[in-house]
C-alpha atoms as a PDB file:
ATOM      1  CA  UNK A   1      18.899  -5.513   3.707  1.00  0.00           C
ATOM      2  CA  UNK A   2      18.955  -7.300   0.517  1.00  0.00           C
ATOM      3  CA  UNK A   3      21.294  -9.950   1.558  1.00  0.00           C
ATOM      4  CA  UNK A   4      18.855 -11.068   4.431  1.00  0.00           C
ATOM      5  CA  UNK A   5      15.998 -12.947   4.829  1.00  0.00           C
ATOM      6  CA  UNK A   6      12.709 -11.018   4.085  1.00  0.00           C
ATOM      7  CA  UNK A   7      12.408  -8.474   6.402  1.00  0.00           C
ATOM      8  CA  UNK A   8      13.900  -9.356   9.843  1.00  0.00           C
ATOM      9  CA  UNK A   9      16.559  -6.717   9.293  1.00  0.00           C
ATOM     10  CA  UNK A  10      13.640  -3.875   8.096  1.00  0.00           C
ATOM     11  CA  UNK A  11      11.793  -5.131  11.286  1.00  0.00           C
ATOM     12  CA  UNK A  12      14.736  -5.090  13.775  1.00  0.00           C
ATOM     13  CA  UNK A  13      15.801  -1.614  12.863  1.00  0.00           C
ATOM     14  CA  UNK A  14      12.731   0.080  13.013  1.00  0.00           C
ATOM     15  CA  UNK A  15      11.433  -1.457  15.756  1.00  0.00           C
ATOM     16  CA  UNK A  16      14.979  -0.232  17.803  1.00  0.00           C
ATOM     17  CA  UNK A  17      14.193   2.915  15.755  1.00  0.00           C
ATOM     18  CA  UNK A  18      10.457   3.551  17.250  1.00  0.00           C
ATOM     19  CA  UNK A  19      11.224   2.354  21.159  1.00  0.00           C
ATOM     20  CA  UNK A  20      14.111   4.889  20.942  1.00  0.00           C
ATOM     21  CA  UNK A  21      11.956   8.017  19.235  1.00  0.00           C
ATOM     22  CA  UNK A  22       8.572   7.061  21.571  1.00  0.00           C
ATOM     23  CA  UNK A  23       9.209   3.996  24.103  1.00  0.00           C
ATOM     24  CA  UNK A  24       5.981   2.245  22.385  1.00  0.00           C
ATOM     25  CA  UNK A  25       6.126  -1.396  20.378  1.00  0.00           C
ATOM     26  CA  UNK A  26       5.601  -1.114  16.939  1.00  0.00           C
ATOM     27  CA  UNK A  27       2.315  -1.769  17.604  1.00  0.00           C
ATOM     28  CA  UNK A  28       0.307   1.331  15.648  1.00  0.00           C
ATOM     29  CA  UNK A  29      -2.405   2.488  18.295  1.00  0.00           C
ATOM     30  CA  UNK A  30      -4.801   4.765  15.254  1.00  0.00           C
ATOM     31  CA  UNK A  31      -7.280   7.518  15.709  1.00  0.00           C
ATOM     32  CA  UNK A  32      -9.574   7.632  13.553  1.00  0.00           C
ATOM     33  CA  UNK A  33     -11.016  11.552  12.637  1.00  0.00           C
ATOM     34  CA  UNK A  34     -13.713  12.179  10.156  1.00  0.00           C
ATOM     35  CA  UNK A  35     -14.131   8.712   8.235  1.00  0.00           C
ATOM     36  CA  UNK A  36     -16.295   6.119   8.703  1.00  0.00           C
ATOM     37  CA  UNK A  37     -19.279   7.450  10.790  1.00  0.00           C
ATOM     38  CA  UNK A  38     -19.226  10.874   8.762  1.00  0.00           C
ATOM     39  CA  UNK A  39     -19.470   9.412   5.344  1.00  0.00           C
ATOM     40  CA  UNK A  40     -22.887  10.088   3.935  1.00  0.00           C
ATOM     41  CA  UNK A  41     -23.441   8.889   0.860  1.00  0.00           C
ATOM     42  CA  UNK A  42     -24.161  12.064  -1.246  1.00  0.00           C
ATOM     43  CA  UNK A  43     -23.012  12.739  -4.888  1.00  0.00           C
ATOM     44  CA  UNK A  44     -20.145  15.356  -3.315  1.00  0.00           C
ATOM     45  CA  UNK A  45     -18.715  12.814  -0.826  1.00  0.00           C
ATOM     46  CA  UNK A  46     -18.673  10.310  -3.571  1.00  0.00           C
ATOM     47  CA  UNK A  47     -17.276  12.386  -5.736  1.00  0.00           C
ATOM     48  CA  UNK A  48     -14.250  14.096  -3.932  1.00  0.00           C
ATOM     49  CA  UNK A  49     -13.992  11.740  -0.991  1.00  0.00           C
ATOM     50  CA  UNK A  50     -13.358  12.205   2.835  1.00  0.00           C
ATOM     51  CA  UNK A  51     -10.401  13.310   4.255  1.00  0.00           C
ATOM     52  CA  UNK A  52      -9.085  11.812   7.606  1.00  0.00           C
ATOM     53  CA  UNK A  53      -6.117  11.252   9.900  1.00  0.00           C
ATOM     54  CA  UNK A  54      -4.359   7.782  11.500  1.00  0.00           C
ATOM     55  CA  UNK A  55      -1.915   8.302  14.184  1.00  0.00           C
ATOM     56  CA  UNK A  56       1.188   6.413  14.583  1.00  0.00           C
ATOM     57  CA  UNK A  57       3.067   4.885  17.733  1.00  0.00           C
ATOM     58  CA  UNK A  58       5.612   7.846  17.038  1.00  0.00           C
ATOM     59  CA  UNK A  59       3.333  10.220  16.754  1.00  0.00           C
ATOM     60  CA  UNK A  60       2.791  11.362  13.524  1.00  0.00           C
ATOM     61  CA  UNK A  61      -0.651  12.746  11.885  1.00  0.00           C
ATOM     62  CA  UNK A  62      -0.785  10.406   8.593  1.00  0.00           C
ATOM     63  CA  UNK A  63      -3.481  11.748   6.382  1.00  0.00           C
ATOM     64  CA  UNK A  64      -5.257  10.600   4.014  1.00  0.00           C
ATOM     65  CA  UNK A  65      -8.629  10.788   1.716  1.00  0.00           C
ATOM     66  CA  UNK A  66     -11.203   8.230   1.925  1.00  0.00           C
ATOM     67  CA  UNK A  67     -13.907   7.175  -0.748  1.00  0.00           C
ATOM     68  CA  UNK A  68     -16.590   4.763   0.795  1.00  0.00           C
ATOM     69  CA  UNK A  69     -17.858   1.879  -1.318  1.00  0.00           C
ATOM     70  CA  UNK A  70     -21.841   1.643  -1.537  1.00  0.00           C
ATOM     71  CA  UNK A  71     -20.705  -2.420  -1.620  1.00  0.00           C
ATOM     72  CA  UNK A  72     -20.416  -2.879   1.693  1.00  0.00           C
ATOM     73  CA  UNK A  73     -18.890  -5.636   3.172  1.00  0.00           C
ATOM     74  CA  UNK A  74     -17.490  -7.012  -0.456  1.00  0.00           C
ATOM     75  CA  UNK A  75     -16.543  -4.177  -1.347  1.00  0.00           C
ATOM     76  CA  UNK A  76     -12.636  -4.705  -2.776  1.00  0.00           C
ATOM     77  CA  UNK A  77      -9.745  -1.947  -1.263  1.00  0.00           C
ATOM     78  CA  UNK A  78      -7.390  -0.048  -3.261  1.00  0.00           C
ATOM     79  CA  UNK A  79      -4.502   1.758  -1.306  1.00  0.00           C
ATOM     80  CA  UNK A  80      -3.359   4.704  -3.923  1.00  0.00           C
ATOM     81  CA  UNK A  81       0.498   5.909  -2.738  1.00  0.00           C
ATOM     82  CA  UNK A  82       2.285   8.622  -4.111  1.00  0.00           C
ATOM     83  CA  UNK A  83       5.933   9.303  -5.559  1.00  0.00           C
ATOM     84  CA  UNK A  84       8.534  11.277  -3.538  1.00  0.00           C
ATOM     85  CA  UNK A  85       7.861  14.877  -3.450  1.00  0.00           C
ATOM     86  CA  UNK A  86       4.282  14.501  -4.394  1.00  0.00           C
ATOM     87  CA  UNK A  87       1.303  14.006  -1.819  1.00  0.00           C
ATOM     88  CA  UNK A  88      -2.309  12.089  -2.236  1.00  0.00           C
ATOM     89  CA  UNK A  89      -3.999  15.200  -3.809  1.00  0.00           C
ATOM     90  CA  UNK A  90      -2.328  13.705  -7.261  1.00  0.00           C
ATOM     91  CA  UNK A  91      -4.481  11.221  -7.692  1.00  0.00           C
ATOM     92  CA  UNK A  92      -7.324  13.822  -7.503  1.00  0.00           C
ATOM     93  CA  UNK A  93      -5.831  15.353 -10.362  1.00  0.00           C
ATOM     94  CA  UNK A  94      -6.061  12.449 -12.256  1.00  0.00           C
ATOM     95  CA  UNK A  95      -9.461  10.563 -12.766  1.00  0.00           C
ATOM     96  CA  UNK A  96      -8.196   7.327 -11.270  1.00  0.00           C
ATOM     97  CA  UNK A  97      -9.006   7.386  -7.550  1.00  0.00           C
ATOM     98  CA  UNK A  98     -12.702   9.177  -8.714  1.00  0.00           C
ATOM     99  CA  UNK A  99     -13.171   6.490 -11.369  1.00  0.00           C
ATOM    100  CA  UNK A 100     -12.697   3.526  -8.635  1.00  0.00           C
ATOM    101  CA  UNK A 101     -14.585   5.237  -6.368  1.00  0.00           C
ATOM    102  CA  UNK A 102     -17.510   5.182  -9.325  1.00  0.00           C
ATOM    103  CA  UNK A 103     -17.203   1.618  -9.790  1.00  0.00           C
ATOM    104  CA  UNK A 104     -17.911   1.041  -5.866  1.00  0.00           C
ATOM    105  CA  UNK A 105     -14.011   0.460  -4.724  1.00  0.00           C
ATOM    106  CA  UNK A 106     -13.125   1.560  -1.409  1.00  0.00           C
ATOM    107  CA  UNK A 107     -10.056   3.701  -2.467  1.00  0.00           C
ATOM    108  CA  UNK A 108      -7.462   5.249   0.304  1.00  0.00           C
ATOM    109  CA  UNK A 109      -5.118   7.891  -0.929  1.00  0.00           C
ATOM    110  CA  UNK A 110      -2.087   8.671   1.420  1.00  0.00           C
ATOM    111  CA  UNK A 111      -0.279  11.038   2.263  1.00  0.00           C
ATOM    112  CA  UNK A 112       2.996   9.660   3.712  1.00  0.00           C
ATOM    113  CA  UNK A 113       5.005  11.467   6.417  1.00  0.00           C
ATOM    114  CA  UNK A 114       7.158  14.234   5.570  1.00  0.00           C
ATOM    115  CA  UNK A 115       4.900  14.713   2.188  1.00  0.00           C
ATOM    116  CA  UNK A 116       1.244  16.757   1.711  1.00  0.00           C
ATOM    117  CA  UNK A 117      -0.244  17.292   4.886  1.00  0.00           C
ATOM    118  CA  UNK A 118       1.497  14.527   7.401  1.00  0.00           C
ATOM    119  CA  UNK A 119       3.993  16.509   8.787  1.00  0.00           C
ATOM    120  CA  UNK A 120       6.225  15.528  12.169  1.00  0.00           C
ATOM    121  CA  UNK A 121       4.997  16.303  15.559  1.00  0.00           C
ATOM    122  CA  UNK A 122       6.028  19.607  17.786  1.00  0.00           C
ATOM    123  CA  UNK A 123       7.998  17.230  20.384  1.00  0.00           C
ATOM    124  CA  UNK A 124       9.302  15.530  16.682  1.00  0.00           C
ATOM    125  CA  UNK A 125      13.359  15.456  16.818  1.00  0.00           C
ATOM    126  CA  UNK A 126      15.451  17.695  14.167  1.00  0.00           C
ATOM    127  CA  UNK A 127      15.770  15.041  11.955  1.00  0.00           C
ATOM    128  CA  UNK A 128      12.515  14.319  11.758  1.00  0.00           C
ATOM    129  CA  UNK A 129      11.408  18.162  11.555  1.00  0.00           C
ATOM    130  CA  UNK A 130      13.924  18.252   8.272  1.00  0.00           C
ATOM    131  CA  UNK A 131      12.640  17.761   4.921  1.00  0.00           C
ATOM    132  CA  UNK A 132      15.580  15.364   4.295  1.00  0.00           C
ATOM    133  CA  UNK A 133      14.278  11.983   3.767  1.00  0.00           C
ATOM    134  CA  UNK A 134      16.380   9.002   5.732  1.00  0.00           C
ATOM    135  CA  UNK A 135      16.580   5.425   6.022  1.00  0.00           C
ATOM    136  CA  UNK A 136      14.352   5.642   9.246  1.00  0.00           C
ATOM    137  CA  UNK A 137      11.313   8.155   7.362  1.00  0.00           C
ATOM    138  CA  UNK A 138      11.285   4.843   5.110  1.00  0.00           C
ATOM    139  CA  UNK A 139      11.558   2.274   7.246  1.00  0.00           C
ATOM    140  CA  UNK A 140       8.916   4.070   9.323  1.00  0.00           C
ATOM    141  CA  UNK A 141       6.609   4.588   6.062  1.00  0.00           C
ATOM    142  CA  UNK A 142       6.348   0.503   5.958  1.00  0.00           C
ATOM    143  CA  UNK A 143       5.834  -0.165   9.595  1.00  0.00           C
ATOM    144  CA  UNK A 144       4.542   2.739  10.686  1.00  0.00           C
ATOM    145  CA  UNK A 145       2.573   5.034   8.144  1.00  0.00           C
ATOM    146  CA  UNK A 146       0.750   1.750   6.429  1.00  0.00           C
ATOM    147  CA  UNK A 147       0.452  -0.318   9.243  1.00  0.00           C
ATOM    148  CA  UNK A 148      -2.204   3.014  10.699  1.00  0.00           C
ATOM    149  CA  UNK A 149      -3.877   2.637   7.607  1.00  0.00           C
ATOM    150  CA  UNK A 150      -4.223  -1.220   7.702  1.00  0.00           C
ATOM    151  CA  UNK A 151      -5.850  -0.672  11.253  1.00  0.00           C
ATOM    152  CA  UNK A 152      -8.069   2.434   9.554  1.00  0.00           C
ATOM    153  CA  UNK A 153      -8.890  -0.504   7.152  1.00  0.00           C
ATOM    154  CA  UNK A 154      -9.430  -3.474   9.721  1.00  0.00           C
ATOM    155  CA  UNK A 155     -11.812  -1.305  11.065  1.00  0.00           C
ATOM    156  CA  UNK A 156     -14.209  -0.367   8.498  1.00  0.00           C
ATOM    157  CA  UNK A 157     -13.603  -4.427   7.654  1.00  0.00           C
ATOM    158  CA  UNK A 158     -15.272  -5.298  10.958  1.00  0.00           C
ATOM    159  CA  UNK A 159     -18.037  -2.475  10.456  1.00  0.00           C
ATOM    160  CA  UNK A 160     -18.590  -4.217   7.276  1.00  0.00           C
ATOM    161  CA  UNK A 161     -17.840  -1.341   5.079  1.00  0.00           C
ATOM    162  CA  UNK A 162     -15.371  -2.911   3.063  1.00  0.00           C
ATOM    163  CA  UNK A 163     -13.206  -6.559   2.834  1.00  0.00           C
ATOM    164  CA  UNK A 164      -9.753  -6.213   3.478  1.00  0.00           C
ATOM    165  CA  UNK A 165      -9.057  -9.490   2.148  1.00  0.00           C
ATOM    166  CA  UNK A 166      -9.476  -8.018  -1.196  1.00  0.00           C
ATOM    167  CA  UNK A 167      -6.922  -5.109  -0.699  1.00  0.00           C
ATOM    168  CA  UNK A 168      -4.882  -3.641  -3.718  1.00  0.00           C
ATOM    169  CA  UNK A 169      -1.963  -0.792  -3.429  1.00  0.00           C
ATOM    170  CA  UNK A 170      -0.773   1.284  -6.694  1.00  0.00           C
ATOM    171  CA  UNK A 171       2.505   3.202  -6.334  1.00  0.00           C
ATOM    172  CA  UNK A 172       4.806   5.091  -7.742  1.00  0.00           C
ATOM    173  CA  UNK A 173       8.124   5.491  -7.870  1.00  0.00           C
ATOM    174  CA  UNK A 174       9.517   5.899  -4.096  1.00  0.00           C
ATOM    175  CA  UNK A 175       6.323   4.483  -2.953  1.00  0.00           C
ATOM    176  CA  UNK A 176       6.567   1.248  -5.198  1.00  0.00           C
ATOM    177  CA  UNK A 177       9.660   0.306  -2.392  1.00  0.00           C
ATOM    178  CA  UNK A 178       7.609   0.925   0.471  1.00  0.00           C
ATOM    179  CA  UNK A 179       4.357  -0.607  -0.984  1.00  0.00           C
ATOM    180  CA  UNK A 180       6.450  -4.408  -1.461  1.00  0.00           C
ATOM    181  CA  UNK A 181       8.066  -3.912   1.501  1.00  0.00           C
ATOM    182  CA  UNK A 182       4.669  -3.686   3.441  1.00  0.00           C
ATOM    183  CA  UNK A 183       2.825  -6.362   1.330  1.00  0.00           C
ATOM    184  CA  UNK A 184       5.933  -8.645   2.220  1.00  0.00           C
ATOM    185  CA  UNK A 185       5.517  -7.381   6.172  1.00  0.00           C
ATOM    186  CA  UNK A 186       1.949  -7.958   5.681  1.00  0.00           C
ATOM    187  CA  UNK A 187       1.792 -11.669   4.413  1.00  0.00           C
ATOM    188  CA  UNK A 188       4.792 -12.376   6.766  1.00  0.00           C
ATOM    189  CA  UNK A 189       2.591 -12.107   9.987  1.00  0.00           C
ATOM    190  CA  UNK A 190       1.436 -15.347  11.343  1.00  0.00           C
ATOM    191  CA  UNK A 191      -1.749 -16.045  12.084  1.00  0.00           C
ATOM    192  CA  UNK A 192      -3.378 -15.827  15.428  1.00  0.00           C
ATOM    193  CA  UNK A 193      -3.424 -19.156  17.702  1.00  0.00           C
ATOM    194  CA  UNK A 194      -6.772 -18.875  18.345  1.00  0.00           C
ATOM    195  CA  UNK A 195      -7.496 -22.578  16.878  1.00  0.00           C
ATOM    196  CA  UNK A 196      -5.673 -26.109  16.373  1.00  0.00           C
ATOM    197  CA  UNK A 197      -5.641 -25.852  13.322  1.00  0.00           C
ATOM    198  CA  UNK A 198      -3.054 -23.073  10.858  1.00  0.00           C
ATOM    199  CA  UNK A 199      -5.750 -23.169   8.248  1.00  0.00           C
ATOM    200  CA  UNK A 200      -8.850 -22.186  10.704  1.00  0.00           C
ATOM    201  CA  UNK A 201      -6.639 -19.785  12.265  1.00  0.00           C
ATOM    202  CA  UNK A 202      -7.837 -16.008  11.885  1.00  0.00           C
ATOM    203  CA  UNK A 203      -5.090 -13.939  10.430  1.00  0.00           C
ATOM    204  CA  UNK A 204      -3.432 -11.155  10.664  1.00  0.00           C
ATOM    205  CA  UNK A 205      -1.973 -10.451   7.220  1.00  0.00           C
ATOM    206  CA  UNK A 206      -1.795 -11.920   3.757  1.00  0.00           C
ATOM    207  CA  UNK A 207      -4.676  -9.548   3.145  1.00  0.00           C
ATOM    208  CA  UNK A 208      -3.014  -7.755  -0.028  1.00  0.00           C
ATOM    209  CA  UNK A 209      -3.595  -9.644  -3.307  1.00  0.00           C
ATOM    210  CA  UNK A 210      -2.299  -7.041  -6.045  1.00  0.00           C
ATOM    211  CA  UNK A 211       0.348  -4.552  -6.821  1.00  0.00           C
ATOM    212  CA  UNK A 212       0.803  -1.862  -9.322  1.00  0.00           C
ATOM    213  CA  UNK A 213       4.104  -0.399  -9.472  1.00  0.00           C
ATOM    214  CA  UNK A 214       4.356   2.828 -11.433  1.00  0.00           C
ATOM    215  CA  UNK A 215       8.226   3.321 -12.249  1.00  0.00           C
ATOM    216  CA  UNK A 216       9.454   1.306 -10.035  1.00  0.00           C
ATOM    217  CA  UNK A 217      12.542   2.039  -7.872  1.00  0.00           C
ATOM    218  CA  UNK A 218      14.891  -0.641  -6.853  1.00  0.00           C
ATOM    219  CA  UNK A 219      16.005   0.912  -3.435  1.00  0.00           C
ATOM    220  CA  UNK A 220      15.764   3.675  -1.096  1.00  0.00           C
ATOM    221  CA  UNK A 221      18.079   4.868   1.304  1.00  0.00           C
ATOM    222  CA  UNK A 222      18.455   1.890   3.705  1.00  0.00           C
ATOM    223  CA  UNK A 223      15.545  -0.124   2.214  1.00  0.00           C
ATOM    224  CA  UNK A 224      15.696  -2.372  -0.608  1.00  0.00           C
ATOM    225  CA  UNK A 225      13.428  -4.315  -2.677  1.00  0.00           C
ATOM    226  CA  UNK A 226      14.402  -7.815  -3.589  1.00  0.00           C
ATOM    227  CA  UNK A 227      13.849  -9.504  -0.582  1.00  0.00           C
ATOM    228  CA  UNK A 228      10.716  -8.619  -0.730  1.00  0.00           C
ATOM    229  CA  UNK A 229      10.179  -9.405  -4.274  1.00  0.00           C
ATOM    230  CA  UNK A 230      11.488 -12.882  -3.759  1.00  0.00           C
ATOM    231  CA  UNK A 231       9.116 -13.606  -0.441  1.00  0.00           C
ATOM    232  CA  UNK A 232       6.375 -12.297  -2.405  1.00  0.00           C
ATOM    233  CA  UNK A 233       6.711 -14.595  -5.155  1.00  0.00           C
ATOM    234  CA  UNK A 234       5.592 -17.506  -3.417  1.00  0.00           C
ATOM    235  CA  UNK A 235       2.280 -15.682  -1.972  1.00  0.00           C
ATOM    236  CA  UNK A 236       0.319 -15.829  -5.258  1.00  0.00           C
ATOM    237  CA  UNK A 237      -0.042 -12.108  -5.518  1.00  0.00           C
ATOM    238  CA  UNK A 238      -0.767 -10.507  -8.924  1.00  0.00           C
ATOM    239  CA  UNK A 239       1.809  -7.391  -9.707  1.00  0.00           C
ATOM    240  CA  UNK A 240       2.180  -5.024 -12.771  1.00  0.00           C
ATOM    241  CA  UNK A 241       4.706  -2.994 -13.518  1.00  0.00           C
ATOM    242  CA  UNK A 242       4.337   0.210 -15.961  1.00  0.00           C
ATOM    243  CA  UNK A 243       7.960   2.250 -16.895  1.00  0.00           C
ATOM    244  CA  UNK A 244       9.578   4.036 -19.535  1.00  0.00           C
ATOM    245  CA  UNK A 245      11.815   2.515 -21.567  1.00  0.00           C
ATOM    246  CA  UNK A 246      13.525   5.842 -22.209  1.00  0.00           C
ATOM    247  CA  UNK A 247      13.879   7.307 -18.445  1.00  0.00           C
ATOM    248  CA  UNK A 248      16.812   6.454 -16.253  1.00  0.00           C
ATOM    249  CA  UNK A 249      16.579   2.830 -15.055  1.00  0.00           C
ATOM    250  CA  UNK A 250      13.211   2.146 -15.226  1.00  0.00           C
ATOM    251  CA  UNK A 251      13.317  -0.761 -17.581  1.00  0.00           C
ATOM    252  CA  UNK A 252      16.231  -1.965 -15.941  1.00  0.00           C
ATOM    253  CA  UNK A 253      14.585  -1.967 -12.465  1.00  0.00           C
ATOM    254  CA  UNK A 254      11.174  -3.097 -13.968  1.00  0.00           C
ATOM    255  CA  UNK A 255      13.037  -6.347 -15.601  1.00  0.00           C
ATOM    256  CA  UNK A 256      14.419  -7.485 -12.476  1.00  0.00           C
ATOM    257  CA  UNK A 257      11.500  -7.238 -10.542  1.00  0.00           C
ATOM    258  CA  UNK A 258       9.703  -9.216 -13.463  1.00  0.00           C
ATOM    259  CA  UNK A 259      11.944 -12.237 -12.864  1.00  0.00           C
ATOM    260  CA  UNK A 260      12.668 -11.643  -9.213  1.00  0.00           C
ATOM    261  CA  UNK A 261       8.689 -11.782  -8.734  1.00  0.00           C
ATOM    262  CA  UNK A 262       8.480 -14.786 -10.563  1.00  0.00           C
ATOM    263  CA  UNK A 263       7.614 -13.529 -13.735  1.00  0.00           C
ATOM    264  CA  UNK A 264       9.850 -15.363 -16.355  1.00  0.00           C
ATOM    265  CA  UNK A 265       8.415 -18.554 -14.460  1.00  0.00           C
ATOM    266  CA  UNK A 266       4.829 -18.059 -14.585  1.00  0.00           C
ATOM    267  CA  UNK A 267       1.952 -19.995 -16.460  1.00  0.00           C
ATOM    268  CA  UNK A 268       1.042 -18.345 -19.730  1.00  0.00           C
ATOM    269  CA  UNK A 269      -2.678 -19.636 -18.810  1.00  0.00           C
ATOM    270  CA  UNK A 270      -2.506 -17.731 -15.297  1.00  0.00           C
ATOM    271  CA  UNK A 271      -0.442 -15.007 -15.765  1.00  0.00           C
ATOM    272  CA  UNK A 272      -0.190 -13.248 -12.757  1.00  0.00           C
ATOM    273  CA  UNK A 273       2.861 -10.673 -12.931  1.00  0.00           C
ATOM    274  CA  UNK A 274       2.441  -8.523 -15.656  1.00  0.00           C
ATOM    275  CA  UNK A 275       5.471  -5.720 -17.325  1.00  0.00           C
ATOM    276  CA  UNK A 276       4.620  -2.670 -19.642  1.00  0.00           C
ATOM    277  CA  UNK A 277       7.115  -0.578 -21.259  1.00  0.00           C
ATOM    278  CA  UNK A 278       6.465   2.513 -22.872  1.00  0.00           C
ATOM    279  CA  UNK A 279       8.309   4.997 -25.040  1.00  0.00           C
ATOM    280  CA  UNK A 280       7.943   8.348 -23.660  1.00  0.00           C
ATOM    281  CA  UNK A 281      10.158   9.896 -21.459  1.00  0.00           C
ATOM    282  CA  UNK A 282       8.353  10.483 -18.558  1.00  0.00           C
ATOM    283  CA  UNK A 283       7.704   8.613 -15.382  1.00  0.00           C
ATOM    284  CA  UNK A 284       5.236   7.695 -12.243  1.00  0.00           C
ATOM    285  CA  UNK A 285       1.954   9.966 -12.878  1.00  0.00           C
ATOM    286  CA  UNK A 286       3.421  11.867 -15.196  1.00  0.00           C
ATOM    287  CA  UNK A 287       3.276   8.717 -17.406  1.00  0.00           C
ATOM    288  CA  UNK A 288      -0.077   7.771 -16.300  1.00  0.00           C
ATOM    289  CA  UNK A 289      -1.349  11.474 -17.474  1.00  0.00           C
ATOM    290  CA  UNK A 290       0.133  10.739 -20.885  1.00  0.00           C
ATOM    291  CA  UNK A 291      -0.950   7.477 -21.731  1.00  0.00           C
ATOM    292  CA  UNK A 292      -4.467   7.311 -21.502  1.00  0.00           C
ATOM    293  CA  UNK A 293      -4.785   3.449 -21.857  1.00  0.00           C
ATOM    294  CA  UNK A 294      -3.048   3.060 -18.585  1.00  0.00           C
ATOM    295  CA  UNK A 295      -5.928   4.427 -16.643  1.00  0.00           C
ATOM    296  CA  UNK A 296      -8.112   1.510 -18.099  1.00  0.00           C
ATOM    297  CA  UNK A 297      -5.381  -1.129 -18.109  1.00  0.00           C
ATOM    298  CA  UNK A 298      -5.055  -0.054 -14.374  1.00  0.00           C
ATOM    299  CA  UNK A 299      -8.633  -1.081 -13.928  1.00  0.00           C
ATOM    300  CA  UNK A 300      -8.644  -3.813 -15.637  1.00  0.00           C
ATOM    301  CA  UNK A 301      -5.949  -5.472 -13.824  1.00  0.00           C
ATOM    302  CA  UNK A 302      -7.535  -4.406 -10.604  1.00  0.00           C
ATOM    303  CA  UNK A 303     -10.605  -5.859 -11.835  1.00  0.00           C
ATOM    304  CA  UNK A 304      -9.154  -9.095 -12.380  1.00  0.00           C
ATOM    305  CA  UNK A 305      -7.275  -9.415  -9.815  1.00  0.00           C
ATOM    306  CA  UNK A 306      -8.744  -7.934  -6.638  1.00  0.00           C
ATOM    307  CA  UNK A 307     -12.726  -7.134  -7.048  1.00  0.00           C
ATOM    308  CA  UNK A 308     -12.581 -10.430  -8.610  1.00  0.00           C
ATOM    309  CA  UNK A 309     -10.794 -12.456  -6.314  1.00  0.00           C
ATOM    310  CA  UNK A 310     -12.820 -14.633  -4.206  1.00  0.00           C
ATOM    311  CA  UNK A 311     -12.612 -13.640  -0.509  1.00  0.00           C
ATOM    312  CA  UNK A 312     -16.395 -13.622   1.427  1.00  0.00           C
ATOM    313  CA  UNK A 313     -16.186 -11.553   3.981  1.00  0.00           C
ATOM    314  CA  UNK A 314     -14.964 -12.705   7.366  1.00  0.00           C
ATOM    315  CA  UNK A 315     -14.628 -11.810  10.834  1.00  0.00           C
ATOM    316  CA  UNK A 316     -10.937 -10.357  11.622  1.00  0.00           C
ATOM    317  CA  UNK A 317     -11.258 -10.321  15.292  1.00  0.00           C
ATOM    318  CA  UNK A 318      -9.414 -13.132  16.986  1.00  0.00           C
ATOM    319  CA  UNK A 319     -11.086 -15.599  19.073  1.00  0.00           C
ATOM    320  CA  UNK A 320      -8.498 -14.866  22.094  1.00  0.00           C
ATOM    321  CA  UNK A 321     -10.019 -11.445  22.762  1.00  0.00           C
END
């Protein structure tokens, strides 16, 4: 993949990969079970969230945890993703997806297939069924797993519960590949032609405007990272990376992504792509539980960078329909 152009190859193959496993377009068709029109807006639901299901094209239950912002309609999106073997009820364990929540985020922790509660379907293949994670569970994680939650998303955009134009994803480890590969998908998709002119055109993607990548990893079986990396660099997006200096090749991986993403480039003024080393051996939330300035530094730069942003809310809906 890396030699390509951003994405086409990620897109081909899972797209032969989905009409094989369920004769469907990649086209994620989502139901929606126990979110939006459940959430009162007690101290308990703010406190521990809702939990909720998407379903993909191919059939798999993606779950995930849901804490509605009292905002409304501005209310900025944070998309919490956890590291391989680990599942969304991690960032329960650690104050982060509460202490968004608190200062009025709408915060979405998944669990991606084959990890935590999203488990294959009965009429699921062997390969699926195994706990063995392939090229196609990851490919599938990008297109299929967060495209469900982007339509979760669009719609409690259009019931004005949140703006998904001021979305924001933290991941770790494993998940940092499939978080840039989706952001990349994401701000690839061209706009609707529902108007003469590109800029009055209502789009589809470019709805992501920061990323947090918590020990990053350079590639995954079958999936890379630095096409994405280089398409992103020309979106504007804001990025920061937190690694060990000490652990494997975190700093090694963490480096290239700096200058791949445009980092060694940037204005001082408007620094946008941020890179934090630390010495402790340790990595994804392990290093976020022993640091306790990253909690705060995560807010910050989430802060900054996506509640901040400037983004009214706007009608997704196309005119065509």
């Amino acid at each position: 993949m890396n030699s390509m152009h951003p994405l086409p190859q990620l897109v081909t193959s899972v797209t032969k990969y989905v009409v094989r496993a369920c004769s469907l377009s990649i086209a994620i068709a989502v139901l929606v079970t126990g979110a939006s029109n459940a959430l009162a807006q007690d101290d308990k639901v703010r406190e521990d969230g809702v939990p909720g299901v998407v379903t993909t094209a191919d059939g798999w239950d993606i779950h995930y945890t849901y804490w509605q912002s009292p905002m409304g309609k501005e209310a900025p999106v944070v998309i919490l993703l956890h590291g391989k073997g680990q599942a969304r009820l991690v960032w329960t364990a650690l104050p982060l997806a509460k202490d968004l929540a608190k200062e009025q985020y709408a915060v979405i922790a998944v669990d991606l297939r084959k990890h935590g509660e999203s488990k294959p379907p009965e009429n699921a293949s062997a390969q699926e069924k195994s706990s063995k994670l392939t090229k196609f569970d990851y490919e599938a994680m990008v297109l299929g797993d967060l495209e469900a939650i982007k339509k979760f998303i669009y719609s409690e955009h259009q019931g004005q519960r949140l703006n998904m134009r001021k979305l924001g994803i933290v991941a770790t480890d494993m998940s940092s590949v499939i978080a840039l590969n989706w952001t990349a998908y994401d701000w690839a998709k061209t706009p609707y032609d529902d108007s003469p002119t590109l800029a009055t055109r209502t789009p589809r993607g470019q709805d992501v405007q920061s990323v947090i990548l918590i020990s990053p990893v350079e590639s995954l079986n079958g999936v890379g990272t630095i096409d994405s990396t280089r398409f992103l660099r020309a979106t504007g997006i804001s990025a920061m990376l937190l690694y060990s200096n000490t652990t494997g090749g975190e700093k090694r991986t963490a480096t290239k992504m700096y200058s791949q993403l445009g980092g060694e480039q940037q204005d001082e003024e408007n620094k946008r792509i941020h890179s934090y080393g630390f010495d402790l051996k340790l990595s994804g939330t392990d290093l976020i539980a022993r640091q306790p300035q990253l909690q705060p530094a995560i807010k910050k730069f989430l802060s900054d960078h996506v509640k901040m942003h400037v983004a009214p809310w706007k009608d997704r809906e196309s005119r065509l329909k």
